[in-house]
Protein backbone atom coordinates (compact mmCIF):
# COMPACT_ATOMS: atom_id res chain seq x y z
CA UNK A 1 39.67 14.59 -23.97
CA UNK A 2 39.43 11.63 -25.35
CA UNK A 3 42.74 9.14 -26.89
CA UNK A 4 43.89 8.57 -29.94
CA UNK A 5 43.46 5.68 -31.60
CA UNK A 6 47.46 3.66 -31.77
CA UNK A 7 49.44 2.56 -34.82
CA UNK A 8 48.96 -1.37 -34.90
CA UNK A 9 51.77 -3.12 -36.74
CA UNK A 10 50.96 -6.43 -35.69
CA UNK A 11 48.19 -9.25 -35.03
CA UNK A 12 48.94 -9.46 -31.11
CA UNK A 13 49.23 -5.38 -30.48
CA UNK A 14 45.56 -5.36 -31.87
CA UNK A 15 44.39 -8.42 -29.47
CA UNK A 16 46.33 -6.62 -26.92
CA UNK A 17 44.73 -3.13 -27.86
CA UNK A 18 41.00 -4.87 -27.89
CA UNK A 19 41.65 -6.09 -24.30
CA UNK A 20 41.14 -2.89 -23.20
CA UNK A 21 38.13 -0.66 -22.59
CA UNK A 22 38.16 1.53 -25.66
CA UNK A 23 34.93 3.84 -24.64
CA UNK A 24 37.44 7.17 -24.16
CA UNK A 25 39.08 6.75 -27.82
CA UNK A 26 38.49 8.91 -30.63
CA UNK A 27 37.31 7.13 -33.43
CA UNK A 28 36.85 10.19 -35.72
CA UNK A 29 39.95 9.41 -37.97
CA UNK A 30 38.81 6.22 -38.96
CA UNK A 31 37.18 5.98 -43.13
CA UNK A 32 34.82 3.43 -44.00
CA UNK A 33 36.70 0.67 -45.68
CA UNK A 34 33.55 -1.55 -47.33
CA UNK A 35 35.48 -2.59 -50.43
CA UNK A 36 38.15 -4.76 -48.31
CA UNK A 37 35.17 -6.87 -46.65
CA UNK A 38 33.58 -7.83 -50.32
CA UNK A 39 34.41 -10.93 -52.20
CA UNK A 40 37.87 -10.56 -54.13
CA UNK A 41 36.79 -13.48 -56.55
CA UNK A 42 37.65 -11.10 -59.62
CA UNK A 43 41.29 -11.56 -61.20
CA UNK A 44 42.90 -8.44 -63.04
CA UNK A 45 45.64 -9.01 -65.16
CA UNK A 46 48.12 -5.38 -66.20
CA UNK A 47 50.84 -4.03 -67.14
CA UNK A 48 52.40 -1.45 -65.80
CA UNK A 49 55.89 1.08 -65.61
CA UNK A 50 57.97 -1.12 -62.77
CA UNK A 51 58.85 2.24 -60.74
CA UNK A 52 55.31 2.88 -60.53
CA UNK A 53 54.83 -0.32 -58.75
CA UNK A 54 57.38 -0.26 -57.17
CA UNK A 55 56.33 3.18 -55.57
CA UNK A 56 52.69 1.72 -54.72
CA UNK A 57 54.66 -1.25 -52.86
CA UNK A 58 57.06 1.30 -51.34
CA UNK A 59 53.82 2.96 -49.81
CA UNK A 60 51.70 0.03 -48.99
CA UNK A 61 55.08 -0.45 -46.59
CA UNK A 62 55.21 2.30 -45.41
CA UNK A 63 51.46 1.88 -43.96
CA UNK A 64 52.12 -1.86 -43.14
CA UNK A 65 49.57 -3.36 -45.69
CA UNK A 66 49.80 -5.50 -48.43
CA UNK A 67 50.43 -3.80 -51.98
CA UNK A 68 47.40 -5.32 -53.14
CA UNK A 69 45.35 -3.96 -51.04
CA UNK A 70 46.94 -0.50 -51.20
CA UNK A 71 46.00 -0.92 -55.19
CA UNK A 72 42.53 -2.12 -54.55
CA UNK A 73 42.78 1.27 -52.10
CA UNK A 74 44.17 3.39 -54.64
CA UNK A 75 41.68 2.31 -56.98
CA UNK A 76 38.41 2.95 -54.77
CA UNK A 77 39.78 6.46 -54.00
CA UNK A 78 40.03 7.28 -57.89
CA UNK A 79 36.38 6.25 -57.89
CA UNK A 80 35.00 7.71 -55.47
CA UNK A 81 36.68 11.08 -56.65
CA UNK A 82 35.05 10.57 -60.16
CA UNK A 83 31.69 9.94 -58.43
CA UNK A 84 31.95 13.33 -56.81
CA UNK A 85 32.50 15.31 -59.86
């Protein structure tokens, strides 16, 4: 049976984590995630409702990522749903 993969919350549990042999863990659970490793040299500029950022910030807590990237997660997801209609 093989492990599941551990909720990292910081820099030095993943070095710690990495240290180890990792051949018995089950990597299954884990997405592709291209769209983080691209160039971010495009600005975008809106508006929106507070409590609806506030809620995206509230989540991107929760998960122990920056807001911006839960947005720029948010974001793909909505595409990639459109693409598969």
């Amino acid at each position: 049976m093989k492990r599941k993969v551990p909720k990292l919350k910081t820099d030095e549990d993943v070095e710690a984590f990495l240290d180890q042999d990792l051949s018995d863990l089950d990597f299954s659970q884990f997405k592709p995630a291209g769209f983080e490793f691209e160039s971010k040299a495009a600005r975008v500029n809106m508006r929106m409702p507070e409590s609806q950022l506030e809620a995206v910030k509230a989540e991107a807590k929760k998960r122990g990522i920056p807001y911006q990237r839960m947005m720029r997660e948010l974001l793909q997801r909505g595409l990639e749903s459109l693409r598969a209609s």
